[in-house]
C-alpha atoms as a PDB file:
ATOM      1  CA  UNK A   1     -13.194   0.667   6.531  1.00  0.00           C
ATOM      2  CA  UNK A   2     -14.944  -2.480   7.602  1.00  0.00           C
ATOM      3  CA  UNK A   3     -13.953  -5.203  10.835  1.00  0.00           C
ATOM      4  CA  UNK A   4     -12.211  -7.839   8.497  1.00  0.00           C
ATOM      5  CA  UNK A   5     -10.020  -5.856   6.120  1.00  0.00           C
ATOM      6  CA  UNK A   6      -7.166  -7.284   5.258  1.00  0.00           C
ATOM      7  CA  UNK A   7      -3.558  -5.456   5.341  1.00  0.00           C
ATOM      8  CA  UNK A   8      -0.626  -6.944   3.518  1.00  0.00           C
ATOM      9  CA  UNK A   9       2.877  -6.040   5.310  1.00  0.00           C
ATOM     10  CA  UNK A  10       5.694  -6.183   3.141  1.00  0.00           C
ATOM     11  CA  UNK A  11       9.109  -5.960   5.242  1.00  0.00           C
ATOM     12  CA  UNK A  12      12.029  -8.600   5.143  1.00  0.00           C
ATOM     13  CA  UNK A  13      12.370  -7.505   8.641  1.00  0.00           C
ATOM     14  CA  UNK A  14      10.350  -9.302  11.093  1.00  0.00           C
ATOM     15  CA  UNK A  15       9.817  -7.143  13.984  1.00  0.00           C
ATOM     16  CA  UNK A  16       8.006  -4.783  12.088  1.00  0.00           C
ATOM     17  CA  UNK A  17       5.104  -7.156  10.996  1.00  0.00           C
ATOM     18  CA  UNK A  18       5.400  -8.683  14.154  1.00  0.00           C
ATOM     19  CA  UNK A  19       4.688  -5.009  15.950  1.00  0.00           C
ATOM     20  CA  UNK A  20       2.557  -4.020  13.371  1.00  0.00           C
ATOM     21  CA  UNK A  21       0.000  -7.171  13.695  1.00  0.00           C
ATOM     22  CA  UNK A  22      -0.810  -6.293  17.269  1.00  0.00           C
ATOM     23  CA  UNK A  23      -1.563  -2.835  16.629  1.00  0.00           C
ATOM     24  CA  UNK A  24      -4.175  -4.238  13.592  1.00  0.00           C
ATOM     25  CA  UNK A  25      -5.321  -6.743  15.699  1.00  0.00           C
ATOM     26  CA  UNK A  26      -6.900  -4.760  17.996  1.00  0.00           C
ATOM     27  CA  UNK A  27      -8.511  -2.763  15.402  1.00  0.00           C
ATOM     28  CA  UNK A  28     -10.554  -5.743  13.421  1.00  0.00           C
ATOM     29  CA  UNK A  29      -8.082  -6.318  10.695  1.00  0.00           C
ATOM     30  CA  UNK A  30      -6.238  -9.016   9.405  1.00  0.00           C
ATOM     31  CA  UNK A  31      -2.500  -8.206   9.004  1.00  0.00           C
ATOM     32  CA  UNK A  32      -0.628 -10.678   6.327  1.00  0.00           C
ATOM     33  CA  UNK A  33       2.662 -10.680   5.533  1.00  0.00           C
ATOM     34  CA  UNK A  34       5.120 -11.308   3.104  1.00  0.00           C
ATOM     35  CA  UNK A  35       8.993 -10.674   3.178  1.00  0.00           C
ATOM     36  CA  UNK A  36       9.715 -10.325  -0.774  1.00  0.00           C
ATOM     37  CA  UNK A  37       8.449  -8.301  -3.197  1.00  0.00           C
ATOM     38  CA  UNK A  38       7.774 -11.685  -5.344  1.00  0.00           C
ATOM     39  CA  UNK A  39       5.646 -12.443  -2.499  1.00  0.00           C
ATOM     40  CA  UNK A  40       3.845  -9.372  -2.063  1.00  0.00           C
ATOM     41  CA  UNK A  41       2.921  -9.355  -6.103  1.00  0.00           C
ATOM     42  CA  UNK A  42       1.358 -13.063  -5.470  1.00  0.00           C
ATOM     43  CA  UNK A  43      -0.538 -12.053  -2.276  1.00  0.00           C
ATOM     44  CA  UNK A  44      -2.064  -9.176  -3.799  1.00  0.00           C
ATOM     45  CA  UNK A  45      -3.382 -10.638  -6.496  1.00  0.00           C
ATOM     46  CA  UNK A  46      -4.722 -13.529  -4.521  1.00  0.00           C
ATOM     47  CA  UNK A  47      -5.701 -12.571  -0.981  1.00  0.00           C
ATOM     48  CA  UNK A  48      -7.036  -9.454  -2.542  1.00  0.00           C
ATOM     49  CA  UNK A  49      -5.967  -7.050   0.459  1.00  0.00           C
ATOM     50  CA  UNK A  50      -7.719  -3.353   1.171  1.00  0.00           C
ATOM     51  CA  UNK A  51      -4.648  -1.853   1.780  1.00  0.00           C
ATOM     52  CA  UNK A  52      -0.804  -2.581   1.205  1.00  0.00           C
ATOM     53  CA  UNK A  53       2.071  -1.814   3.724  1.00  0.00           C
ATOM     54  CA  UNK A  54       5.197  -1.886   1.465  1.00  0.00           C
ATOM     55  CA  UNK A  55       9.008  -1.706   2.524  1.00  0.00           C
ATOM     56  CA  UNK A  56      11.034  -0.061  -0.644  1.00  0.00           C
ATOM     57  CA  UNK A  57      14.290  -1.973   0.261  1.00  0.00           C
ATOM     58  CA  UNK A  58      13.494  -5.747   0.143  1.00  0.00           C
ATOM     59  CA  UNK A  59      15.555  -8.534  -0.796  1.00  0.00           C
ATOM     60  CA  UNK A  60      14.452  -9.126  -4.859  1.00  0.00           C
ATOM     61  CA  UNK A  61      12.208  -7.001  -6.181  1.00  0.00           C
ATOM     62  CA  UNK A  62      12.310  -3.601  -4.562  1.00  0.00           C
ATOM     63  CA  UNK A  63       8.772  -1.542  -3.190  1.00  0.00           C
ATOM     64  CA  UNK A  64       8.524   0.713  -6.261  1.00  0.00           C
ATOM     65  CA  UNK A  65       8.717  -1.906  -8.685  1.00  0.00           C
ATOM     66  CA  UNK A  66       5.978  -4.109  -6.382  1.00  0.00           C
ATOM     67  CA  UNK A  67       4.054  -1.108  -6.580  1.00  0.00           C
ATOM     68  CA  UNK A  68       4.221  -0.793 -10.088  1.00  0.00           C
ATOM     69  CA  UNK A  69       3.373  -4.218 -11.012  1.00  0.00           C
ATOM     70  CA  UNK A  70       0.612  -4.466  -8.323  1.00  0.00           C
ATOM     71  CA  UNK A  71      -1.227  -0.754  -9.725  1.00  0.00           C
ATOM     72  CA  UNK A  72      -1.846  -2.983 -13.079  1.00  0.00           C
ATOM     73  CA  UNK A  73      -4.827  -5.454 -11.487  1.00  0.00           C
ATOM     74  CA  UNK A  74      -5.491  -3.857  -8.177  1.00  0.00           C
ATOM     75  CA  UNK A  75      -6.124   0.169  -7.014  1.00  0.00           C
ATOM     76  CA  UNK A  76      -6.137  -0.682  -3.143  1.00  0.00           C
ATOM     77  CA  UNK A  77      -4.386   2.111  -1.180  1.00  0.00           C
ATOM     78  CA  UNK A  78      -0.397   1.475  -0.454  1.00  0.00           C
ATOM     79  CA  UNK A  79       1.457   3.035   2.109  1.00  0.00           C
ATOM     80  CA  UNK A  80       5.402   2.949   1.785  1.00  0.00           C
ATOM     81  CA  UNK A  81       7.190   2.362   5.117  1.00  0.00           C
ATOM     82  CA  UNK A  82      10.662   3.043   4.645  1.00  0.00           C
ATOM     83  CA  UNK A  83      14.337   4.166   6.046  1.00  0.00           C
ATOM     84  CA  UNK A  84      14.603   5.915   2.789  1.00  0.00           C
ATOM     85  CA  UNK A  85      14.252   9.870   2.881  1.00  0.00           C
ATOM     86  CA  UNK A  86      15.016  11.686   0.582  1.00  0.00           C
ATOM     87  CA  UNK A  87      12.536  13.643  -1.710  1.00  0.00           C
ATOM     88  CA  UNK A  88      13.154  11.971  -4.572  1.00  0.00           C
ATOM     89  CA  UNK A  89      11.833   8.695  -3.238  1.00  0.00           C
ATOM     90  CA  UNK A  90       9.067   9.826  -2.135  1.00  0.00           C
ATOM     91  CA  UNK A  91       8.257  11.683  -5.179  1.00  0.00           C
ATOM     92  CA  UNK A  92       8.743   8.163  -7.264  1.00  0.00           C
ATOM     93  CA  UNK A  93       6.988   6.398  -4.500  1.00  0.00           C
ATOM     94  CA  UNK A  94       3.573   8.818  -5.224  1.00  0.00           C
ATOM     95  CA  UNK A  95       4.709   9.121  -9.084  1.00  0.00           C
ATOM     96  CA  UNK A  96       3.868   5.285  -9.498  1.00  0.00           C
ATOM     97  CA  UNK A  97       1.017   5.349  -7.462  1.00  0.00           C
ATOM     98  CA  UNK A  98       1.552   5.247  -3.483  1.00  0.00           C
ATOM     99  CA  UNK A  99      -0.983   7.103  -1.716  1.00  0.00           C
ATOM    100  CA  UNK A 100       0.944   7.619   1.315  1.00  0.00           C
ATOM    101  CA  UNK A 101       4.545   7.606   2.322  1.00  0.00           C
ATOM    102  CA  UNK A 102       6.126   7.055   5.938  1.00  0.00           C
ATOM    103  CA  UNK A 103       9.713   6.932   7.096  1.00  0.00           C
ATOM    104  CA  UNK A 104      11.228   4.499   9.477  1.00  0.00           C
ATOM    105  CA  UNK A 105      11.260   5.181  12.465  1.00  0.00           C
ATOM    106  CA  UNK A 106       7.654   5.147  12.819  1.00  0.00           C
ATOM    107  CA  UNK A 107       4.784   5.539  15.367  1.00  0.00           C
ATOM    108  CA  UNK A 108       2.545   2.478  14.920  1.00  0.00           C
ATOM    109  CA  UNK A 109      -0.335   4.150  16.243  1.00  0.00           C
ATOM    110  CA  UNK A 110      -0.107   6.741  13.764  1.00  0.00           C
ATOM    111  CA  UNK A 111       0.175   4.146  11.156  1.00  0.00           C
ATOM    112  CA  UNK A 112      -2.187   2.438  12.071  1.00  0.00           C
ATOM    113  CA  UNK A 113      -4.459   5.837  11.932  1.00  0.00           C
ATOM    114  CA  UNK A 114      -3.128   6.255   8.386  1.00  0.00           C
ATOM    115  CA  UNK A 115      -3.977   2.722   7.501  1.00  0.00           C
ATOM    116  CA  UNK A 116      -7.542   3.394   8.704  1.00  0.00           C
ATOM    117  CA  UNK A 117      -7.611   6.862   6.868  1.00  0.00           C
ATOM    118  CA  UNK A 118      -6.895   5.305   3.782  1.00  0.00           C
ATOM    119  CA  UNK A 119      -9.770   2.210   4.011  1.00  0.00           C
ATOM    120  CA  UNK A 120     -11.919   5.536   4.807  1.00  0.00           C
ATOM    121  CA  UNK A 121     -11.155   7.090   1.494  1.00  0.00           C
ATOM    122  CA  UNK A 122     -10.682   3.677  -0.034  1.00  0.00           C
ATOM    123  CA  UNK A 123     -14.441   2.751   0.894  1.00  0.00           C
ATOM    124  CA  UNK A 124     -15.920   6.147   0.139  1.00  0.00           C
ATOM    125  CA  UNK A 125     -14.657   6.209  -3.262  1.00  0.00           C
ATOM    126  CA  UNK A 126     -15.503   2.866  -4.232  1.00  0.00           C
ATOM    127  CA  UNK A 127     -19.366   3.223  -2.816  1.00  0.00           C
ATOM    128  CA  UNK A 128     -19.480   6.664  -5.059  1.00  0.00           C
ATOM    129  CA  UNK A 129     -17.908   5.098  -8.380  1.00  0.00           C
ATOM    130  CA  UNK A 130     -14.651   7.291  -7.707  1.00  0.00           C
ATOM    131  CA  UNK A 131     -12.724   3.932  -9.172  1.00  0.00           C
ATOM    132  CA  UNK A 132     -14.282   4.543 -12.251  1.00  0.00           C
ATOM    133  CA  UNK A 133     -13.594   7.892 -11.862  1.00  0.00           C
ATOM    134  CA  UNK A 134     -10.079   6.940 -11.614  1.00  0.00           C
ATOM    135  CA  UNK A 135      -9.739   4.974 -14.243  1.00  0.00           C
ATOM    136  CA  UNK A 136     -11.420   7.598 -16.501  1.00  0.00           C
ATOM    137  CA  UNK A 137      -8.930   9.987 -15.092  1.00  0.00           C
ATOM    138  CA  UNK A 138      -5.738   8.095 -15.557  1.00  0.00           C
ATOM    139  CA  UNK A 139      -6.664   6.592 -19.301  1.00  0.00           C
ATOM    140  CA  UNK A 140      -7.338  10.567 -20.016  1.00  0.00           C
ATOM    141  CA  UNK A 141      -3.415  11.301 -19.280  1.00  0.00           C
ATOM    142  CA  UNK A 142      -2.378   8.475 -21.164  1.00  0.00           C
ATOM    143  CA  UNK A 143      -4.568   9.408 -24.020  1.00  0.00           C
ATOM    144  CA  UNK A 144      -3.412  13.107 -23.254  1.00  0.00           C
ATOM    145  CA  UNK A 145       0.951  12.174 -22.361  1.00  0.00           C
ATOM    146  CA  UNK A 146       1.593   9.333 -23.928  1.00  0.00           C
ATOM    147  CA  UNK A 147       2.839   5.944 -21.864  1.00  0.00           C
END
């Protein structure tokens, strides 16, 4: 995690990226938002963020098909932030390539102490070559399950 990272909040609701922002504020990063899952694609790919805050339930596209399209040209961490609970959504959430999963309602400290666990990992990884690593590991299931 570095002073200057920059987390993309996904939520057509706007108290939660307006709550949210503070919280990152104070911590050195740079909270951006968008409220559709069109907009969240775009962002991604060009604001390049660390890590991705992503509502399931928004108003076109819906989180786990953002995260799906997003996983093709970027590996930053996502966390889902969500009213949906049941297991299976959080199985499909991880399935397609979240790497964490909390349900509305939320602490945003402890979010926010995810957020920075994740950028921990994130950075870590990347400094060792674990993206490659990865990469090596994902191609070998395709190779070894099929698409």
């Amino acid at each position: 995690m570095s002073v200057g990272d920059k987390i993309l909040i996904v939520d057509d609701e706007p108290d939660i990226p307006r709550l949210l922002r503070s919280y990152l504020l104070r911590e050195g990063l740079v909270p951006l938002v968008a409220e559709t899952g069109a907009e969240a694609i775009r962002m991604t790919r060009d604001d390049n963020p660390s890590l991705i805050v992503l509502d399931i339930m928004l108003p076109d596209i819906d989180g786990f098909e953002v995260c799906r399209r997003v996983r093709r040209f970027t590996d930053c961490p996502i966390i889902f932030l969500t009213a949906r609970t049941e297991e299976a959504d959080k199985v499909l959430g991880f399935g397609l390539g979240g790497d964490d999963y909390v349900v509305k309602p939320f602490s945003p400290r402890e979010l926010v102490e995810r957020i920075k666990a994740n950028l921990r990992r994130s950075t870590a990884a990347s400094r060792r070559g674990g993206a490659d690593d990865q990469g090596d590991y994902r191609a070998g299931l395709e190779r070894h399950f099929g698409d």
